[in-house]
N, C-alpha and C. Protein backbone atom coordinates (compact mmCIF):
# COMPACT_ATOMS: atom_id res chain seq x y z
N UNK A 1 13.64 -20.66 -2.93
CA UNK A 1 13.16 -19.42 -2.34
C UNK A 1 13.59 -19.38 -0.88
N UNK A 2 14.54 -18.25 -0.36
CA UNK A 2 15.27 -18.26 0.86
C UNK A 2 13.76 -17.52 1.66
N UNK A 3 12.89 -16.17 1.38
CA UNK A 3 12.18 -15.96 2.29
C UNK A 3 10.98 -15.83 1.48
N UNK A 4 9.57 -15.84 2.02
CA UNK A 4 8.46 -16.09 1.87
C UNK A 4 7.28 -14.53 1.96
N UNK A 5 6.83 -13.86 1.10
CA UNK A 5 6.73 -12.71 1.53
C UNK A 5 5.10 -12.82 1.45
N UNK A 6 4.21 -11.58 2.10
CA UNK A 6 2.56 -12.42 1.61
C UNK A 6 1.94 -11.38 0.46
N UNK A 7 2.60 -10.87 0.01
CA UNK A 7 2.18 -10.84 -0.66
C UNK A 7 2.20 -11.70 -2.60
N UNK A 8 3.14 -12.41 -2.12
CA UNK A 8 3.44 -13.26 -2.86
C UNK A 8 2.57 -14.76 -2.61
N UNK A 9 2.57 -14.74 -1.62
CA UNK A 9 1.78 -16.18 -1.04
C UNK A 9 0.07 -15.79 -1.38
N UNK A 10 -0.20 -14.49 -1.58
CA UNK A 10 -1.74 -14.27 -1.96
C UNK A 10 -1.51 -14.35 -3.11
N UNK A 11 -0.53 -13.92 -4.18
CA UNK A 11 -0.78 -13.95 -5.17
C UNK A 11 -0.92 -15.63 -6.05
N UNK A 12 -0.26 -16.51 -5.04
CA UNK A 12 -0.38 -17.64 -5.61
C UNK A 12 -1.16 -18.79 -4.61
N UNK A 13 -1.82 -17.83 -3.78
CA UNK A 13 -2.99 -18.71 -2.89
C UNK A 13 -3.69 -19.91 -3.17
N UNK A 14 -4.20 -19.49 -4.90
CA UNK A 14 -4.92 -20.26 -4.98
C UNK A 14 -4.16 -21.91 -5.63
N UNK A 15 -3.28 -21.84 -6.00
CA UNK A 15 -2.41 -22.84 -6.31
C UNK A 15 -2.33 -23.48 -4.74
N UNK A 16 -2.17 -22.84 -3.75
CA UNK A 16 -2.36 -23.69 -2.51
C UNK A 16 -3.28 -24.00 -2.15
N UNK A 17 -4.52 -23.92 -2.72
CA UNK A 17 -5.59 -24.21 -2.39
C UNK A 17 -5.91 -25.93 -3.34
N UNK A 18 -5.57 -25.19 -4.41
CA UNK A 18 -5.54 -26.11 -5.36
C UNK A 18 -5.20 -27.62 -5.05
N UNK A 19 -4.13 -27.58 -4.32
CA UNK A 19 -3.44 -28.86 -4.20
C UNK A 19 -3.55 -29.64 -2.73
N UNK A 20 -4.22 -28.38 -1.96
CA UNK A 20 -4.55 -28.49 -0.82
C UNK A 20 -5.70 -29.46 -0.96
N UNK A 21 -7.20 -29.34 -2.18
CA UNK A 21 -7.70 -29.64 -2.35
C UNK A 21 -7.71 -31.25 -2.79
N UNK A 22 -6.60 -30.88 -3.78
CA UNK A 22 -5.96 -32.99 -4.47
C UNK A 22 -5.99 -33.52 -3.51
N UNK A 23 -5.62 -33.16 -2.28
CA UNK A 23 -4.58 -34.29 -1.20
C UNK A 23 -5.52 -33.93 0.04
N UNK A 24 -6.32 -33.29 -0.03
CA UNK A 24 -7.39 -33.54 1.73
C UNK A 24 -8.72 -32.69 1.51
N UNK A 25 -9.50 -33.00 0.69
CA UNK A 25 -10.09 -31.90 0.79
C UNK A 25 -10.82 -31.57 1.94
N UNK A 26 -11.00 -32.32 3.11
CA UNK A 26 -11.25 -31.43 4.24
C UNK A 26 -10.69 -30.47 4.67
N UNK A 27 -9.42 -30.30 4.19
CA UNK A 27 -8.76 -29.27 4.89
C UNK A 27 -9.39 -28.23 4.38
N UNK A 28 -9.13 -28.68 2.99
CA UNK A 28 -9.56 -27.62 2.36
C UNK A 28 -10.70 -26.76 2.27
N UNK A 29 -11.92 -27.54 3.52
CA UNK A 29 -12.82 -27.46 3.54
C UNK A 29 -13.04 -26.31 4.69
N UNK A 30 -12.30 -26.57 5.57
CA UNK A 30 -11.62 -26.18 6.54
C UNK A 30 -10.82 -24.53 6.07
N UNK A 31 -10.36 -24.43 5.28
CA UNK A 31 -9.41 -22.70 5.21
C UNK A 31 -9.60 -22.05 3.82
N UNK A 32 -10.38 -23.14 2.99
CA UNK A 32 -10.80 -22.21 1.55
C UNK A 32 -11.35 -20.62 1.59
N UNK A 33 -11.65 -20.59 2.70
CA UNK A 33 -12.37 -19.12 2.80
C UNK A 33 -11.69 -18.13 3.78
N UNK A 34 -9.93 -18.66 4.15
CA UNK A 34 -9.36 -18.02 4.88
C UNK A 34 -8.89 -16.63 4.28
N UNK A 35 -8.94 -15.60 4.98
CA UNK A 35 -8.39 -14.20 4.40
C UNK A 35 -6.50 -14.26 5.19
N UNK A 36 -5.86 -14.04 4.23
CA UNK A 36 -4.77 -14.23 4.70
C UNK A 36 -4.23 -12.41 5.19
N UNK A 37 -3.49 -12.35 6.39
CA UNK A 37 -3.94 -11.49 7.42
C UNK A 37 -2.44 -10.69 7.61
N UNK A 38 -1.20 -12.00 7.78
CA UNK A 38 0.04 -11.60 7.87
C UNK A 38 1.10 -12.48 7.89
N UNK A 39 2.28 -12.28 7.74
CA UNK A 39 3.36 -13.47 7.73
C UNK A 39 4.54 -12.76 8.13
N UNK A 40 4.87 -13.50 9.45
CA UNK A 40 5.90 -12.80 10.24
C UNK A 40 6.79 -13.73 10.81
N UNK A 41 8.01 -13.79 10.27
CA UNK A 41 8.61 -15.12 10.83
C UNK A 41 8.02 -16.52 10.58
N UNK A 42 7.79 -16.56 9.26
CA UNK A 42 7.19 -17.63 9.13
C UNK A 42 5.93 -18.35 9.67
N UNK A 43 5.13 -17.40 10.20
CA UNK A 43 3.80 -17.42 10.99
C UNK A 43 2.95 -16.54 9.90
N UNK A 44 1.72 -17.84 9.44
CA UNK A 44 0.90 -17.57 8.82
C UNK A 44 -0.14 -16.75 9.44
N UNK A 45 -0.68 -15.91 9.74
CA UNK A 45 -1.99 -15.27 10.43
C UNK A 45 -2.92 -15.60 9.42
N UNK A 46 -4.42 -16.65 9.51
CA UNK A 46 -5.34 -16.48 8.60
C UNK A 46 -6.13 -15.85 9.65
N UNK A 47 -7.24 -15.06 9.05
CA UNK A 47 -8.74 -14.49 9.67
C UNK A 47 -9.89 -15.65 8.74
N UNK A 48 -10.82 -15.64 9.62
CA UNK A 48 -12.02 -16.23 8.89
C UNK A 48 -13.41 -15.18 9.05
N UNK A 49 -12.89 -14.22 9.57
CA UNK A 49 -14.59 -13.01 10.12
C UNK A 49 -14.95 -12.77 8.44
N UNK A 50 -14.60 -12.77 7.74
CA UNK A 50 -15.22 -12.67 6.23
C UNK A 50 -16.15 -13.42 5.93
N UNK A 51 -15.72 -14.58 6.41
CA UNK A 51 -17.00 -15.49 6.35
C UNK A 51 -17.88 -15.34 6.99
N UNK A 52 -17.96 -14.74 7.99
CA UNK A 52 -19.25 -15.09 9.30
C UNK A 52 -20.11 -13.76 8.58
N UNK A 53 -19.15 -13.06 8.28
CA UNK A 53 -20.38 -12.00 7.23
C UNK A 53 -21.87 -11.82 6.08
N UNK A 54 -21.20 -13.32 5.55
CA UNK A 54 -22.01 -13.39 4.47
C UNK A 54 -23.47 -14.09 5.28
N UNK A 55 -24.74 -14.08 4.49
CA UNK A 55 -25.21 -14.24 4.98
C UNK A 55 -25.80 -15.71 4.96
N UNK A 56 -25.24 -16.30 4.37
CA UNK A 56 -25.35 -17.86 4.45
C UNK A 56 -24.00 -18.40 5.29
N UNK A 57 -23.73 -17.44 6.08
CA UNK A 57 -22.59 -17.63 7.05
C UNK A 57 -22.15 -19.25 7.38
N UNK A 58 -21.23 -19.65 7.46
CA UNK A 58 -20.92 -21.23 7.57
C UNK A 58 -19.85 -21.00 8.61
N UNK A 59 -19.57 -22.00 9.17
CA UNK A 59 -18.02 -21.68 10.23
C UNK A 59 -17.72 -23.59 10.50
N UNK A 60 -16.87 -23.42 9.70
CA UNK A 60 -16.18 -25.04 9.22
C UNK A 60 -14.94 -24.89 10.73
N UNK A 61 -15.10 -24.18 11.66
CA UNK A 61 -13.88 -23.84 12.75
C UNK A 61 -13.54 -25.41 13.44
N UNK A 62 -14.93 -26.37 13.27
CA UNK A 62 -15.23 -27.53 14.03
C UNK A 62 -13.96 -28.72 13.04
N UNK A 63 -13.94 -28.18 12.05
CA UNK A 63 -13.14 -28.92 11.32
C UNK A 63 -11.55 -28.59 11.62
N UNK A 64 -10.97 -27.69 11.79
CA UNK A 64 -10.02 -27.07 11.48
C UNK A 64 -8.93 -27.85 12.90
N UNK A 65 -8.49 -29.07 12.78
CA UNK A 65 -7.79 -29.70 13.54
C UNK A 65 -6.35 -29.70 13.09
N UNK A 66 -5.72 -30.19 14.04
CA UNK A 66 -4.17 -30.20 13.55
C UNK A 66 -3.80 -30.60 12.40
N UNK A 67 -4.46 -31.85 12.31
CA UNK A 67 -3.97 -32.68 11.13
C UNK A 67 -4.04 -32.08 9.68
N UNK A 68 -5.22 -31.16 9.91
CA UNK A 68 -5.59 -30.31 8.54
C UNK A 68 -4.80 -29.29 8.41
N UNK A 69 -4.66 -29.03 9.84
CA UNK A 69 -3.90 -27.27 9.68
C UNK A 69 -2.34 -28.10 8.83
N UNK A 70 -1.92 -28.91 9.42
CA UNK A 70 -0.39 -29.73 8.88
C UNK A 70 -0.42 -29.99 7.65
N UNK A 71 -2.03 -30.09 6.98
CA UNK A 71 -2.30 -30.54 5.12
C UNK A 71 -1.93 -29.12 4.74
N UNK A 72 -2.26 -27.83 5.20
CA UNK A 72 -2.05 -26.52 4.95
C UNK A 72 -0.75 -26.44 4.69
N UNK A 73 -0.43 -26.85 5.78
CA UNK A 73 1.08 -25.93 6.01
C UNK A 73 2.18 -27.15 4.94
N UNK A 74 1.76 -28.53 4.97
CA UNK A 74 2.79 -29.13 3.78
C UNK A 74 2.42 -28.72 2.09
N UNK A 75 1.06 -28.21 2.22
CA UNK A 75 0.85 -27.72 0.70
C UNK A 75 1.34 -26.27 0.23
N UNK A 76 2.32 -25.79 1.29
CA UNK A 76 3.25 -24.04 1.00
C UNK A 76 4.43 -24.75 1.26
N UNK A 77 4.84 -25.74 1.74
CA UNK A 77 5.74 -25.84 1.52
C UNK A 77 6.34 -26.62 0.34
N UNK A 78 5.38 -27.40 0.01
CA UNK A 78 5.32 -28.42 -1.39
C UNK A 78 5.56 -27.02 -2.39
N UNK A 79 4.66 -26.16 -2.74
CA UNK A 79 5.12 -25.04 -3.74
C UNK A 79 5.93 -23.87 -3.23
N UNK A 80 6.03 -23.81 -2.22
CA UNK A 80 7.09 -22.69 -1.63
C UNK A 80 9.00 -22.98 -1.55
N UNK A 81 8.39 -24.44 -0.55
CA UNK A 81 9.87 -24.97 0.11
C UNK A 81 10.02 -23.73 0.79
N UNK A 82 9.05 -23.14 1.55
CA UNK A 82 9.45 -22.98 3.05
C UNK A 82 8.50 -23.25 3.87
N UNK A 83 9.02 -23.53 4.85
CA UNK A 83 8.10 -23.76 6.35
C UNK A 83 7.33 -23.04 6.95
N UNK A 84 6.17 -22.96 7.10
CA UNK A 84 5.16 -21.95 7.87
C UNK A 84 4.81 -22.40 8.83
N UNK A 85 4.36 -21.72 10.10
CA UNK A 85 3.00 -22.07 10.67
C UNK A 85 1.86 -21.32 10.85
N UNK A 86 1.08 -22.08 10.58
CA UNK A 86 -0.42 -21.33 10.57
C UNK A 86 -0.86 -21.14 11.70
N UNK A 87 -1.56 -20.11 12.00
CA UNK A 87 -1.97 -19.19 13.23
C UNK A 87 -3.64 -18.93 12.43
N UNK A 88 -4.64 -19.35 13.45
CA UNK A 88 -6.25 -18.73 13.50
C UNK A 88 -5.96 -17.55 14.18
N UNK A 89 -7.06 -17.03 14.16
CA UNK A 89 -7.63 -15.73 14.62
C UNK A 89 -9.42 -15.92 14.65
């Protein structure tokens, strides 16, 4: 796959979640509830305000360190084979 489009990457989100999950699940603990926002140049935009909505609101933000964001970004490229980077909001 030469480019990466999002709406393709939502449609198979959860397969990145999936495997995201096998191999760290902190990360996963960390962006399971990310709303994916935009992809521009290979820049992931997630939002998390979806979450702060509900009313058992949680905010895992304390977790969300490099090392995890890097479990993210090698588990799109493990099923993508392309390179992202992930961007909070």
């Amino acid at each position: 796959m030469d480019q990466l489009d999002l709406s393709t990457l939502k449609n198979r989100w959860n397969e990145v979640l999936d495997l995201l999950e096998r191999e760290n699940r902190i990360a996963w603990l960390a962006f399971f509830d990310a709303r994916l926002v935009s992809l521009d140049n290979n820049n992931l935009k997630l939002s998390f305000a979806d979450a702060e909505k509900l009313s058992g609101a949680h905010d895992y933000s304390y977790v969300r360190k490099d090392s995890h964001r890097a479990a993210l970004e090698a588990a799109i490229k493990s099923i993508f084979g392309i390179s992202v980077a992930i961007i909070t909001e």
